[in-house]
N, C-alpha and C. Protein backbone atom coordinates (compact mmCIF):
# COMPACT_ATOMS: atom_id res chain seq x y z
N UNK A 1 3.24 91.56 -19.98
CA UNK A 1 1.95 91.84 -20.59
C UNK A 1 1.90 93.32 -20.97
N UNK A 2 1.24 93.72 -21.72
CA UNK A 2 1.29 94.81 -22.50
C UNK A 2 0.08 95.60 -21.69
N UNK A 3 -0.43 96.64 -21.37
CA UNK A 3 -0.99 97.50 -21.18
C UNK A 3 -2.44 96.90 -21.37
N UNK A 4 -2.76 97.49 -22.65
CA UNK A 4 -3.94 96.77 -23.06
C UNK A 4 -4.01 95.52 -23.05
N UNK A 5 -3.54 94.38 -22.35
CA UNK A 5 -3.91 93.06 -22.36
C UNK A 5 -4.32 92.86 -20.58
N UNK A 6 -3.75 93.92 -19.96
CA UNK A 6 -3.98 93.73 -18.74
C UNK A 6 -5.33 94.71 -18.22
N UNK A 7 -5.51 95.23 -19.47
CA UNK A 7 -6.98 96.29 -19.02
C UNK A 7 -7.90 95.30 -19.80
N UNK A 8 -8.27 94.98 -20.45
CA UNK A 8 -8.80 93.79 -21.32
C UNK A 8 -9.16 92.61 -20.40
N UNK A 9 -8.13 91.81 -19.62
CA UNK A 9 -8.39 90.56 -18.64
C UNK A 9 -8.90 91.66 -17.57
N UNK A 10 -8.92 92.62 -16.60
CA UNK A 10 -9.23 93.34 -15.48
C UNK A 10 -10.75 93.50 -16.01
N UNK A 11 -11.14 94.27 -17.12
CA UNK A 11 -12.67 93.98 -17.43
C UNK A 11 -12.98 92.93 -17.80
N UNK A 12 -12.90 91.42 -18.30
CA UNK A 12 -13.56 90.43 -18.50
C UNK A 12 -13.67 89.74 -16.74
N UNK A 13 -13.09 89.98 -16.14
CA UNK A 13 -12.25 89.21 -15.11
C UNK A 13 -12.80 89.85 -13.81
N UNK A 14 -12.81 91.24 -13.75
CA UNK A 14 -13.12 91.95 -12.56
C UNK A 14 -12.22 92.30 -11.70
N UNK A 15 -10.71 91.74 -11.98
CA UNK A 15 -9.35 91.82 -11.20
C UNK A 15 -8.31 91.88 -11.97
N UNK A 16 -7.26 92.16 -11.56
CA UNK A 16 -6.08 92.86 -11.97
C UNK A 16 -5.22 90.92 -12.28
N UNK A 17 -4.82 90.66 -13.66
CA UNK A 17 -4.00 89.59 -13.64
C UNK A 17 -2.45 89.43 -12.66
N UNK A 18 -2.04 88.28 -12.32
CA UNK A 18 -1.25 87.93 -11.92
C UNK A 18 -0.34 88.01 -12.84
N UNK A 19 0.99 88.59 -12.82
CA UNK A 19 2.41 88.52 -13.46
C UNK A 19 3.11 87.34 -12.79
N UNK A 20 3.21 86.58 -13.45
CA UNK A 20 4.84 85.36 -13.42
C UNK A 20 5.62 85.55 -13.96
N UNK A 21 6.70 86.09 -14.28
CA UNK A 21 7.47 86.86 -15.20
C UNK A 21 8.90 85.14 -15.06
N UNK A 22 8.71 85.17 -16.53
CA UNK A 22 9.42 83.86 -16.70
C UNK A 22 11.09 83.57 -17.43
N UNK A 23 10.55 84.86 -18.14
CA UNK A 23 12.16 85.21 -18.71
C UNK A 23 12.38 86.69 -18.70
N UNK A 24 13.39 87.22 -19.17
CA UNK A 24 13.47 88.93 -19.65
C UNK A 24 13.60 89.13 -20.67
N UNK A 25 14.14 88.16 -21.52
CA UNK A 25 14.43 88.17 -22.86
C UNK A 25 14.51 87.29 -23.58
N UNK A 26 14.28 86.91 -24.76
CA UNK A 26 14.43 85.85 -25.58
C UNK A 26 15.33 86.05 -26.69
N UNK A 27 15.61 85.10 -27.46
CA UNK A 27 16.42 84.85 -28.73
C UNK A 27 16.31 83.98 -29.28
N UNK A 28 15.53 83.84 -30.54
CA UNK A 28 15.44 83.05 -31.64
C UNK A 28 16.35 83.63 -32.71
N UNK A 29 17.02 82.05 -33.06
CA UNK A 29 18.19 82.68 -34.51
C UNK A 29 17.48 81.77 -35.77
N UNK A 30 17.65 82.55 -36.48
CA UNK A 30 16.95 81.80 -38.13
C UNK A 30 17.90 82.11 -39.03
N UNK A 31 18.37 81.19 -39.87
CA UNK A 31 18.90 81.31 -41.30
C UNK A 31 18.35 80.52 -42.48
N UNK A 32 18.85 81.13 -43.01
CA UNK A 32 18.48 80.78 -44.90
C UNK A 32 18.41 79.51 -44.80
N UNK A 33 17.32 78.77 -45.39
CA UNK A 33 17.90 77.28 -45.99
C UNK A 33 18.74 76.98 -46.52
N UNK A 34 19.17 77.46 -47.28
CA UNK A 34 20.60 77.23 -47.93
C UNK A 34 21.79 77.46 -47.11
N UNK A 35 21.70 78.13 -46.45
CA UNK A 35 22.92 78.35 -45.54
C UNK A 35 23.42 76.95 -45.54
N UNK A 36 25.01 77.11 -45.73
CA UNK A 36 25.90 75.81 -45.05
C UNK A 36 25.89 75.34 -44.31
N UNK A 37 25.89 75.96 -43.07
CA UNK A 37 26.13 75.02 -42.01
C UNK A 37 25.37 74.43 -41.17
N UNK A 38 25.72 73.27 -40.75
CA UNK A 38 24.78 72.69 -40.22
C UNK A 38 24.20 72.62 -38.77
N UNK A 39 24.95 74.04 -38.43
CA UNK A 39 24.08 74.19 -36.58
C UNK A 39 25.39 75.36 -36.53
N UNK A 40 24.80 76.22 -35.26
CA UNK A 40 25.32 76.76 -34.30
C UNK A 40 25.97 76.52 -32.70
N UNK A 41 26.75 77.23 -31.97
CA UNK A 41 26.86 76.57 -30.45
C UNK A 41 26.32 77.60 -29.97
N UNK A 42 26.18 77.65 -28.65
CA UNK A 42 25.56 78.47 -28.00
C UNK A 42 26.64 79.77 -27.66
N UNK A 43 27.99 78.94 -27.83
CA UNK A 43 28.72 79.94 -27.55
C UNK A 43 29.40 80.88 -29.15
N UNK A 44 29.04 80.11 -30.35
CA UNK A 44 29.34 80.69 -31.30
C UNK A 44 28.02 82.28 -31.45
N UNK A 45 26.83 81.53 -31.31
CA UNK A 45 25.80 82.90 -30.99
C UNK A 45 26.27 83.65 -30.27
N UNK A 46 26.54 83.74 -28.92
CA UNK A 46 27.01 84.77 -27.98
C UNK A 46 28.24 85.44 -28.48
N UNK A 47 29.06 84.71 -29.69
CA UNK A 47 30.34 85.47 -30.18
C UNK A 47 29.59 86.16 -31.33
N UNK A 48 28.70 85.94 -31.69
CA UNK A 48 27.90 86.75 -33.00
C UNK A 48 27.40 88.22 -32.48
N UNK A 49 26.72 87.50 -31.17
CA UNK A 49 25.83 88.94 -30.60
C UNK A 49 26.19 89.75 -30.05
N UNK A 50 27.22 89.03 -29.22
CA UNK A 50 27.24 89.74 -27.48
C UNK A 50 28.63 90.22 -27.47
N UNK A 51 29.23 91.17 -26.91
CA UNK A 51 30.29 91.70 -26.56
C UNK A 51 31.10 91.06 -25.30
N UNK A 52 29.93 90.46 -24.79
CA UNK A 52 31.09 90.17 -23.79
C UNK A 52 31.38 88.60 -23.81
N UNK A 53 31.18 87.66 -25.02
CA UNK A 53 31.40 86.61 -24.91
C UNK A 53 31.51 85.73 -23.67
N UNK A 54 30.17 85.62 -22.71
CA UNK A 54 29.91 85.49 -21.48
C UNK A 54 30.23 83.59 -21.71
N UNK A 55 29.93 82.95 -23.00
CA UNK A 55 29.64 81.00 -22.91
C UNK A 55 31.02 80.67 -23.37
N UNK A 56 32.37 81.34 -23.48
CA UNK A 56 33.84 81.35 -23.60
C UNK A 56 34.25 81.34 -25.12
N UNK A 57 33.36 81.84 -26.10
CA UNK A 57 34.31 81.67 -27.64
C UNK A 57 35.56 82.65 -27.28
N UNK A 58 36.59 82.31 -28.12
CA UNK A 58 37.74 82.92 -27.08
C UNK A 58 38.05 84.11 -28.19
N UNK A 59 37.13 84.58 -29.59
CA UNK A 59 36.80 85.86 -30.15
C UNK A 59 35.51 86.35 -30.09
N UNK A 60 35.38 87.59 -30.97
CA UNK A 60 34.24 87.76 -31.84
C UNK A 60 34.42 86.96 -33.15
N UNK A 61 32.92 86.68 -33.26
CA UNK A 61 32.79 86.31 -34.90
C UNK A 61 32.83 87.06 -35.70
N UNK A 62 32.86 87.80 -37.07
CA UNK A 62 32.83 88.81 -37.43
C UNK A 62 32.77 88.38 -39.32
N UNK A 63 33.25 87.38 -39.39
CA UNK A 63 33.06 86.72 -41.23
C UNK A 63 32.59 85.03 -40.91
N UNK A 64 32.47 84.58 -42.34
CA UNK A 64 31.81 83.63 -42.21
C UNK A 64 32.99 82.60 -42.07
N UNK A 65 34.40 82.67 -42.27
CA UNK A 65 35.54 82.14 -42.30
C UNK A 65 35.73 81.28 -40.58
N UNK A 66 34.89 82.28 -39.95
CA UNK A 66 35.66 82.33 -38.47
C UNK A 66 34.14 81.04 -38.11
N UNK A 67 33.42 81.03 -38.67
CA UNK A 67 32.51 79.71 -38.44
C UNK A 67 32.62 78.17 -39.30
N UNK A 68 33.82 78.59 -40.18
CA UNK A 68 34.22 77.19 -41.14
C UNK A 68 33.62 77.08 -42.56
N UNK A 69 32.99 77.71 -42.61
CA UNK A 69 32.24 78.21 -44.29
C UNK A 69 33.63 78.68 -45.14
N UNK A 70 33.63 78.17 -46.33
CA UNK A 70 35.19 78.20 -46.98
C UNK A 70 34.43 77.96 -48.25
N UNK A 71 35.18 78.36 -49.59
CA UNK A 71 34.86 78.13 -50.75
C UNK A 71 34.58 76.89 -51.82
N UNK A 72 34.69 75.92 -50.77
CA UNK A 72 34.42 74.57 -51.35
C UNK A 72 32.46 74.75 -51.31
N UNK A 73 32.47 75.47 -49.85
CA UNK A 73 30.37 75.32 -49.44
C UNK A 73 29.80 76.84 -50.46
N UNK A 74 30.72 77.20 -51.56
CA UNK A 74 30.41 78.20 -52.63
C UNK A 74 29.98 79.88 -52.05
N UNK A 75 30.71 79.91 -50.73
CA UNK A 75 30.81 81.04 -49.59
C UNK A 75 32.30 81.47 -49.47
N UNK A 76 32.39 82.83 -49.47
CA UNK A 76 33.90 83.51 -49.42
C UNK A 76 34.07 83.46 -47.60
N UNK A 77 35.28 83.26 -47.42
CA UNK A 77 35.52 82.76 -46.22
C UNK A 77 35.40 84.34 -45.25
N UNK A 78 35.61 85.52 -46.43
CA UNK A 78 36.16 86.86 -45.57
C UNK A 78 34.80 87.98 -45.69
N UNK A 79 33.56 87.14 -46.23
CA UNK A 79 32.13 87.78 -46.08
C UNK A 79 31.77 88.17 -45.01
N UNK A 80 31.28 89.16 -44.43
CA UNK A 80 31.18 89.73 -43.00
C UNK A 80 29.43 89.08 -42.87
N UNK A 81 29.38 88.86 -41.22
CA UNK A 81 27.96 88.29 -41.13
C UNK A 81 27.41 89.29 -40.99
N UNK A 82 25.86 89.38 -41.55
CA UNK A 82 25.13 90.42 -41.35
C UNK A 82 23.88 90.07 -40.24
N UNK A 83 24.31 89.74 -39.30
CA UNK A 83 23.30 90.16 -37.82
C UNK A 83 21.92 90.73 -37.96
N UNK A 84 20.62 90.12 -37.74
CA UNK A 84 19.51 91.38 -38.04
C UNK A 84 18.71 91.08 -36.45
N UNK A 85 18.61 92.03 -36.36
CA UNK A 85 17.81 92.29 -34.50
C UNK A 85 16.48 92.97 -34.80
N UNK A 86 15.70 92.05 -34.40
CA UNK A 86 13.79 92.63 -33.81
C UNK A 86 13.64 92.88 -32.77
N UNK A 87 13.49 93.90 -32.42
CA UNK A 87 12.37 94.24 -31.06
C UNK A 87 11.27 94.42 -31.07
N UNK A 88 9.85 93.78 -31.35
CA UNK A 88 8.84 94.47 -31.43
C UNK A 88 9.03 94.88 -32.85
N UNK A 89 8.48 95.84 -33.41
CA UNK A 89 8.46 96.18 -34.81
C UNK A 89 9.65 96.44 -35.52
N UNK A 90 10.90 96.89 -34.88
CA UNK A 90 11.81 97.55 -35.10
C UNK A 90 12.88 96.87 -35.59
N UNK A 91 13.52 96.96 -36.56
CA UNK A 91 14.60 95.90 -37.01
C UNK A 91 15.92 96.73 -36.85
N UNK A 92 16.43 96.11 -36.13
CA UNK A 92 18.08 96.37 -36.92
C UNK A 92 19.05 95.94 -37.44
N UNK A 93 19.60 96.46 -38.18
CA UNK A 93 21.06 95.35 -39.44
C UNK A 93 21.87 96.12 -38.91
């Protein structure tokens, strides 16, 4: 909870809210409609994102070749993926 959401419920409320803290982090992945393919694994994401390939892809991902996208699906196999990360307002490519 954010600051002001917990001073906000403390004056409607008269008490300080309860924290259940349920996750630490989340990850939602979105692509293009058009995109080719037709799903991700859990462990192909973690080879997209993560450095330490913790769910066993046995690389990094790093082009679209290395996910099966080939020039028949009108995609160059050696296109690098471009990754985009939100935190809160902040984007990064």
């Amino acid at each position: 909870m954010k600051n002001e959401e917990r001073d906000a419920f403390e004056e409607k409320y008269g008490y300080k809210p309860t924290e259940i803290r349920v996750a630490i982090d989340g990850l939602a992945v979105y692509v293009h409609k058009d995109n080719p393919l037709q799903g991700l694994t859990l462990a192909q994401v973690d080879a997209i994102f993560s450095k330490t390939r913790k769910r066993g892809y046995p690389k990094d991902i790093r082009v679209w070749g290395e996910l099966g996208v080939n020039r028949r699906m009108g995609q160059q196999a050696d296109q690098p993926l471009r990754p985009q990360l939100r935190f809160g307002d902040l984007w990064f490519l």
